[in-house]
N, C-alpha and C. Protein backbone atom coordinates (compact mmCIF):
# COMPACT_ATOMS: atom_id res chain seq x y z
N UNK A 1 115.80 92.97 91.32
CA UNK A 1 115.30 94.33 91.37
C UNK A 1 114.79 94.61 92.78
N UNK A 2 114.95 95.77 93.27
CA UNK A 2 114.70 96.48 94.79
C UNK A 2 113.51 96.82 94.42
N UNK A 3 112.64 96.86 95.50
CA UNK A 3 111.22 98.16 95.41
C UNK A 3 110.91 98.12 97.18
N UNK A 4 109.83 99.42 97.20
CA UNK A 4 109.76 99.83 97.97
C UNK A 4 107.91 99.52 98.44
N UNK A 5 107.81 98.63 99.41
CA UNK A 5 106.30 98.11 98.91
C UNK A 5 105.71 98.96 100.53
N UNK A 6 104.89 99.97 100.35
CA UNK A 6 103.66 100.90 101.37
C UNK A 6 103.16 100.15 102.09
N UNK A 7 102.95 99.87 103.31
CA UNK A 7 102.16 98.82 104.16
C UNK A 7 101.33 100.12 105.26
N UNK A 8 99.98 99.77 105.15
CA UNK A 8 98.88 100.03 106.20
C UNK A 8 98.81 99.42 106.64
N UNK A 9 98.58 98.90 108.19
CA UNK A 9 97.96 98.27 109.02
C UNK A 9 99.30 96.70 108.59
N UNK A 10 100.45 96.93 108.12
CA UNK A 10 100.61 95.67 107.84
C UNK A 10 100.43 94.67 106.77
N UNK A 11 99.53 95.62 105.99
CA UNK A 11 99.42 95.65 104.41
C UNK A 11 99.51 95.87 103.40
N UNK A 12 100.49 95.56 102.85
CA UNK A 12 100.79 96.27 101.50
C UNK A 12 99.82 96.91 100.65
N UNK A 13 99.76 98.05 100.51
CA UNK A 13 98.79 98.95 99.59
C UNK A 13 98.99 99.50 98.39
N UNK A 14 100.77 99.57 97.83
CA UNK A 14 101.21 100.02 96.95
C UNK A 14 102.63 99.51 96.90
N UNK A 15 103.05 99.11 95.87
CA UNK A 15 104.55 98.49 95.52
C UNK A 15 105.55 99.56 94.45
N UNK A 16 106.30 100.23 94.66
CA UNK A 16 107.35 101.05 93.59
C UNK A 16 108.66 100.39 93.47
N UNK A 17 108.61 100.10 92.50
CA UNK A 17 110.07 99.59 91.83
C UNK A 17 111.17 100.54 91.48
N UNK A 18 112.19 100.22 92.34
CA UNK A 18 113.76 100.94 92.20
C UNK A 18 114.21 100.61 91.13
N UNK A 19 114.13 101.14 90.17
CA UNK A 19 114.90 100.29 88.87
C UNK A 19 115.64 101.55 87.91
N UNK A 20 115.45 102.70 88.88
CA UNK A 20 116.55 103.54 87.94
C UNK A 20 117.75 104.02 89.17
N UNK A 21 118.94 105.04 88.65
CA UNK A 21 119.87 104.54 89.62
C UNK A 21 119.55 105.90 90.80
N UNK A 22 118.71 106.57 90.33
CA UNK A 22 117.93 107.87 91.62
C UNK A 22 116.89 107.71 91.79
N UNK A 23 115.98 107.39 92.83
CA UNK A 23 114.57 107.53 92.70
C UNK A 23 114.33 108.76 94.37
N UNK A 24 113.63 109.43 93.70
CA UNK A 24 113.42 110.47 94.22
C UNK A 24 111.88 110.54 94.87
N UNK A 25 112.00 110.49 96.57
CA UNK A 25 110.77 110.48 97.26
C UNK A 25 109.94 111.55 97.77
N UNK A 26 108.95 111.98 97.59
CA UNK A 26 108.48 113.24 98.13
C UNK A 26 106.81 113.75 98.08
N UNK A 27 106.55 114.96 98.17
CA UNK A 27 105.12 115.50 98.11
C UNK A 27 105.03 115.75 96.86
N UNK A 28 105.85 116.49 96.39
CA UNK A 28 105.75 117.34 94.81
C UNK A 28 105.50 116.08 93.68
N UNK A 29 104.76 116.64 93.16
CA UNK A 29 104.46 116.24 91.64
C UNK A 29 105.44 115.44 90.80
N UNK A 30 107.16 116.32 90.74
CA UNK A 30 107.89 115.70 90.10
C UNK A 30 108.71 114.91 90.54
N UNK A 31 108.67 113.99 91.65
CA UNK A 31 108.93 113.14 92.86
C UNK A 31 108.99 112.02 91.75
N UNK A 32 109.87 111.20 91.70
CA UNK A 32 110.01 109.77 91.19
C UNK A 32 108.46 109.33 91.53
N UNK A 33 108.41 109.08 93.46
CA UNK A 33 107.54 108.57 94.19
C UNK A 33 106.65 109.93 94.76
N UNK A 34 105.87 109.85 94.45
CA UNK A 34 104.98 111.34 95.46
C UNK A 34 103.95 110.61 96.08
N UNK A 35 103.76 111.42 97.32
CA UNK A 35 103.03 110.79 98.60
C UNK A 35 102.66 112.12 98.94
N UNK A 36 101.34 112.06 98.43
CA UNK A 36 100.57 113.48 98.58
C UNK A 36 100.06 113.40 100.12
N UNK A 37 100.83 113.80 101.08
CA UNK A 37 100.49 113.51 102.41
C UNK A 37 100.88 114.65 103.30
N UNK A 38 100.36 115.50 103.84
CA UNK A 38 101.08 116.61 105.01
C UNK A 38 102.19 116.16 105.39
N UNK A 39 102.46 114.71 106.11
CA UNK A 39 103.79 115.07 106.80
C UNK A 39 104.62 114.59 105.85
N UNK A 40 104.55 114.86 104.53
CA UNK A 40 106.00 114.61 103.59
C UNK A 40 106.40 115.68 103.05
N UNK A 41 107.44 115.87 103.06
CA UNK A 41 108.64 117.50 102.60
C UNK A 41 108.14 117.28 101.29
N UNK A 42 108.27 118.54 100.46
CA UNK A 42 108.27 118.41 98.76
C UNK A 42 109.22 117.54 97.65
N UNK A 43 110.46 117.51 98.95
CA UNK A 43 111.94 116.80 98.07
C UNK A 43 112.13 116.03 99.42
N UNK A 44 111.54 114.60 100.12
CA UNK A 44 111.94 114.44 101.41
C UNK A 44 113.11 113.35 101.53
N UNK A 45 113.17 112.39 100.52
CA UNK A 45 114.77 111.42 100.60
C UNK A 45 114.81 111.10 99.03
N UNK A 46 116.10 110.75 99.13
CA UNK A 46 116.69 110.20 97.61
C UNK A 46 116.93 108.64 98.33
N UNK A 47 116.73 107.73 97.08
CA UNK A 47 117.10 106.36 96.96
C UNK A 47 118.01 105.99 96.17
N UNK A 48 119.67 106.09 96.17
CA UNK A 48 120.27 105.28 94.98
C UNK A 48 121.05 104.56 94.47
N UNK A 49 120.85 103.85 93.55
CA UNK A 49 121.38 102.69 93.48
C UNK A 49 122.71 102.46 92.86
N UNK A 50 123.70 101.65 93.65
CA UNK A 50 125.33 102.08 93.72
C UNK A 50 125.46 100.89 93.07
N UNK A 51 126.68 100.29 92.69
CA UNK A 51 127.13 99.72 92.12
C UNK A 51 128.32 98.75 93.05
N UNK A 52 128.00 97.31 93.72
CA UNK A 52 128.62 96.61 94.47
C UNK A 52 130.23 96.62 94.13
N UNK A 53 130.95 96.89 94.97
CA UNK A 53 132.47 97.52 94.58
C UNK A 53 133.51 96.32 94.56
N UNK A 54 132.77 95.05 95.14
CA UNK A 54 133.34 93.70 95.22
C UNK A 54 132.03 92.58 94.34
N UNK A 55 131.15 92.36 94.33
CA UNK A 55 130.35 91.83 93.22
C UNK A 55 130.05 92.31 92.08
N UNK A 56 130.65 91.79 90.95
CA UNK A 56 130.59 92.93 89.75
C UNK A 56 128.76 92.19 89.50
N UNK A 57 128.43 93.31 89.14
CA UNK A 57 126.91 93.23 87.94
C UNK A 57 125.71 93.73 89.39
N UNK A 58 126.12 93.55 90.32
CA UNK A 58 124.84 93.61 92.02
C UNK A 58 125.17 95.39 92.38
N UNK A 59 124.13 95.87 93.28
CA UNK A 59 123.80 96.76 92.91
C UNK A 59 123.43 97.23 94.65
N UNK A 60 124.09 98.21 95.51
CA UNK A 60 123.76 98.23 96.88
C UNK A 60 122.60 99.64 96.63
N UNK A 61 122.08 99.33 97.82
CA UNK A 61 120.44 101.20 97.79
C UNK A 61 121.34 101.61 98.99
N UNK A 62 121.16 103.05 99.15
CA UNK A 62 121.24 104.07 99.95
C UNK A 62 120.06 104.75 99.72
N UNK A 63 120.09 105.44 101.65
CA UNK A 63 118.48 106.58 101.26
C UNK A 63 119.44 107.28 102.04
N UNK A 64 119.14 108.60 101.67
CA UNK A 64 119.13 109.94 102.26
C UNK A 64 118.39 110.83 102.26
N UNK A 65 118.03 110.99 103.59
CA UNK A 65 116.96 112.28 103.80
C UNK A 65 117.38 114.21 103.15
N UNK A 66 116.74 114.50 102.36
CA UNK A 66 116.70 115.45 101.63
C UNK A 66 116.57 116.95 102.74
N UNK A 67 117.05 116.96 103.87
CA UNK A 67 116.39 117.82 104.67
C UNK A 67 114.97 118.17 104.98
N UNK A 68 114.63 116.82 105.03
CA UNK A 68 112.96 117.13 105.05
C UNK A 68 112.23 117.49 106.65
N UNK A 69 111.38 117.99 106.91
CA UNK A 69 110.68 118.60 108.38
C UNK A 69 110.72 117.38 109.10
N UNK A 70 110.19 116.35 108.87
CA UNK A 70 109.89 115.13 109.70
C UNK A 70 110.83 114.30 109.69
N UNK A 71 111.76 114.06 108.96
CA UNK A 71 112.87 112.77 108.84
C UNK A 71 112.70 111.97 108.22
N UNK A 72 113.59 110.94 107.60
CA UNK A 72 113.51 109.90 107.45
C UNK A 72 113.83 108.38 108.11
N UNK A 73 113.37 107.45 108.67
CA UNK A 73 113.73 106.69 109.33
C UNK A 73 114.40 105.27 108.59
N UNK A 74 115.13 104.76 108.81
CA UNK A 74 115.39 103.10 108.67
C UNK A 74 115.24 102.28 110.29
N UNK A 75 114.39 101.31 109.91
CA UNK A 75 114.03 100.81 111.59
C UNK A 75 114.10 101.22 112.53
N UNK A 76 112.95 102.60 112.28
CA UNK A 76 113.13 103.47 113.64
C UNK A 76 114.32 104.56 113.90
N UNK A 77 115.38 104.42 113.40
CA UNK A 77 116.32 105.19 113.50
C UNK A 77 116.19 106.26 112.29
N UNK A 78 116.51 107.39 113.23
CA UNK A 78 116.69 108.48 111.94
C UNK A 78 117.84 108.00 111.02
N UNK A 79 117.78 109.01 109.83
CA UNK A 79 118.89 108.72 108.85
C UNK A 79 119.74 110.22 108.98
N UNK A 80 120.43 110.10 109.56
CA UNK A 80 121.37 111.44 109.63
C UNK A 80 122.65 111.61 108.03
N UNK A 81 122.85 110.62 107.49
CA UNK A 81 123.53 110.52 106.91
C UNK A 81 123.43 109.35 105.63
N UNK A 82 124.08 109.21 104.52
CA UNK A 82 123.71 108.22 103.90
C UNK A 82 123.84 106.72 104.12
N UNK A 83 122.54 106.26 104.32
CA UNK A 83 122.59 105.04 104.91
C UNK A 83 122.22 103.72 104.25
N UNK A 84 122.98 102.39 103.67
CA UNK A 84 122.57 101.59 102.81
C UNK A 84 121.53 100.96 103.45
N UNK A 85 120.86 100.26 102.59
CA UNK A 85 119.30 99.94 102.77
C UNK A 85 119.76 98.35 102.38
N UNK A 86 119.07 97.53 103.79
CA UNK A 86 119.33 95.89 103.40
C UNK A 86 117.70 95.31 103.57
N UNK A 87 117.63 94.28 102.87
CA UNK A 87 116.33 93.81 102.50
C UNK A 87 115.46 93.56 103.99
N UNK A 88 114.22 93.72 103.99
CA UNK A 88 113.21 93.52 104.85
C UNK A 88 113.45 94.63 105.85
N UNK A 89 114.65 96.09 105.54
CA UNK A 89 114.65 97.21 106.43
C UNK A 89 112.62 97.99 106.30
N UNK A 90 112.77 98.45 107.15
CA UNK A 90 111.45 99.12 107.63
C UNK A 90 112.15 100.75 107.31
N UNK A 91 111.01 101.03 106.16
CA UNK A 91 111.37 102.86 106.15
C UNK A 91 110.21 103.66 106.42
N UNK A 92 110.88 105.07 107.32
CA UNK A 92 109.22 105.63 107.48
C UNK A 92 109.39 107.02 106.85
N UNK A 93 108.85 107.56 105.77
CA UNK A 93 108.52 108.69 105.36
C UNK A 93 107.78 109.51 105.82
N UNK A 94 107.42 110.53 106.94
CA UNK A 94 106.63 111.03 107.53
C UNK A 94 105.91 110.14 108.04
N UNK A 95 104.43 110.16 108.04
CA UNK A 95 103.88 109.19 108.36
C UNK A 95 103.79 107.57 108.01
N UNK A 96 104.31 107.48 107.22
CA UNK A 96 104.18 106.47 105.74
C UNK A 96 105.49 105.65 105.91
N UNK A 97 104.86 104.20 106.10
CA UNK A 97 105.95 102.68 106.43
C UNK A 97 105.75 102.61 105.04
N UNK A 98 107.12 101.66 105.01
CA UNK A 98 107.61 100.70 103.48
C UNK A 98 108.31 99.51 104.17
N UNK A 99 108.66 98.79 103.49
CA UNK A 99 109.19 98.00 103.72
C UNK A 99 109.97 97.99 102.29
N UNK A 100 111.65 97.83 102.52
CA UNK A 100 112.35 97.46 101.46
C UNK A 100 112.75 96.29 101.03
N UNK A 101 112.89 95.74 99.88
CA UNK A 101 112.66 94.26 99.40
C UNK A 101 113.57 94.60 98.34
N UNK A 102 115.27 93.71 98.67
CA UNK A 102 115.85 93.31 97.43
C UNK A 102 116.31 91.97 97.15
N UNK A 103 115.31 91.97 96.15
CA UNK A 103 115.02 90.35 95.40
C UNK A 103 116.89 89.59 95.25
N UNK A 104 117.66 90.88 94.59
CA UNK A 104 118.81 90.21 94.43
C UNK A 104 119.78 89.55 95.85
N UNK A 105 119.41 90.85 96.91
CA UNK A 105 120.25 90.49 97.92
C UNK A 105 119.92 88.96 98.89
N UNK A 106 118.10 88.91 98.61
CA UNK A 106 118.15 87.73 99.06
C UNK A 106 118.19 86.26 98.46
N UNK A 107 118.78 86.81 97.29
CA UNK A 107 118.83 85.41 96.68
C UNK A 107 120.46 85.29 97.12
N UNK A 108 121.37 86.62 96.49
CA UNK A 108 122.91 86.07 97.44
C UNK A 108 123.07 85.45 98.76
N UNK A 109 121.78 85.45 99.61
CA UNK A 109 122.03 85.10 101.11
C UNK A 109 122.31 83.60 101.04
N UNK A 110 121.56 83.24 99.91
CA UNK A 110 121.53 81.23 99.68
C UNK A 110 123.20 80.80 98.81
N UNK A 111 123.71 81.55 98.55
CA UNK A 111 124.92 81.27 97.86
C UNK A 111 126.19 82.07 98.57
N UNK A 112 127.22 81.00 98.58
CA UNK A 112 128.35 81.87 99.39
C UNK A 112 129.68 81.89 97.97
N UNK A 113 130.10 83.10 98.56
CA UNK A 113 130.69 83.83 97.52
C UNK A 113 132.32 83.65 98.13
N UNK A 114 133.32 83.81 97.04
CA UNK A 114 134.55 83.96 97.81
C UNK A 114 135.30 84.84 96.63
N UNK A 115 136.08 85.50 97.39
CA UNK A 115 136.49 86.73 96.93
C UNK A 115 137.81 86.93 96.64
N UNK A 116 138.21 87.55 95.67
CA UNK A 116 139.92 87.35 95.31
C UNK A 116 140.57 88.46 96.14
């Protein structure tokens, strides 16, 4: 399972679990994730979870920024477009770091796979 764990100062302050196949980030109320914060749009990125097109049952994240005022970043880089999300990426929501963590992808890193 993916989640998306909030770091202050370098510290995790809050952990959200990706476990449906849209999770929806934003200011508003009906936000999967809401981050009652000025610099976050009402609808500011979508998170979702695809379906590995060569590992059957594994599961790749994409974020896309929702047209939000401030952007969305993956390690510093804006997200202009839909961009897959690999474990220990750095995301910034307005003001607001995460760090993304998928448990599954780093357990595939210890096993090598071969493909028909």
């Amino acid at each position: 399972m993916a989640s998306l764990s909030q770091l202050v100062d370098n510290v995790v302050v809050n952990t959200f679990e990706l476990g449906q196949p849209e999770t929806r980030i934003g200011r508003r109320p009906d936000n999967d994730i809401q981050i009652d914060e000025i610099s976050v749009s009402g609808q500011h990125a979508l998170i979702e979870a695809v379906p590995n097109a060569y590992l059957e049952g594994t599961v790749d994240y994409y974020i896309t920024d929702s047209n939000s005022t401030n952007g969305t970043f993956v390690n510093e880089l804006r997200v202009a477009d839909r961009q897959r999300l690999n474990s220990n990426d750095m995301v910034r929501i307005g003001w607001n770091e995460f760090r993304f963590i998928d448990e599954e992808e780093q357990a595939m890193e210890k096993t090598a796979y071969i493909l028909d």
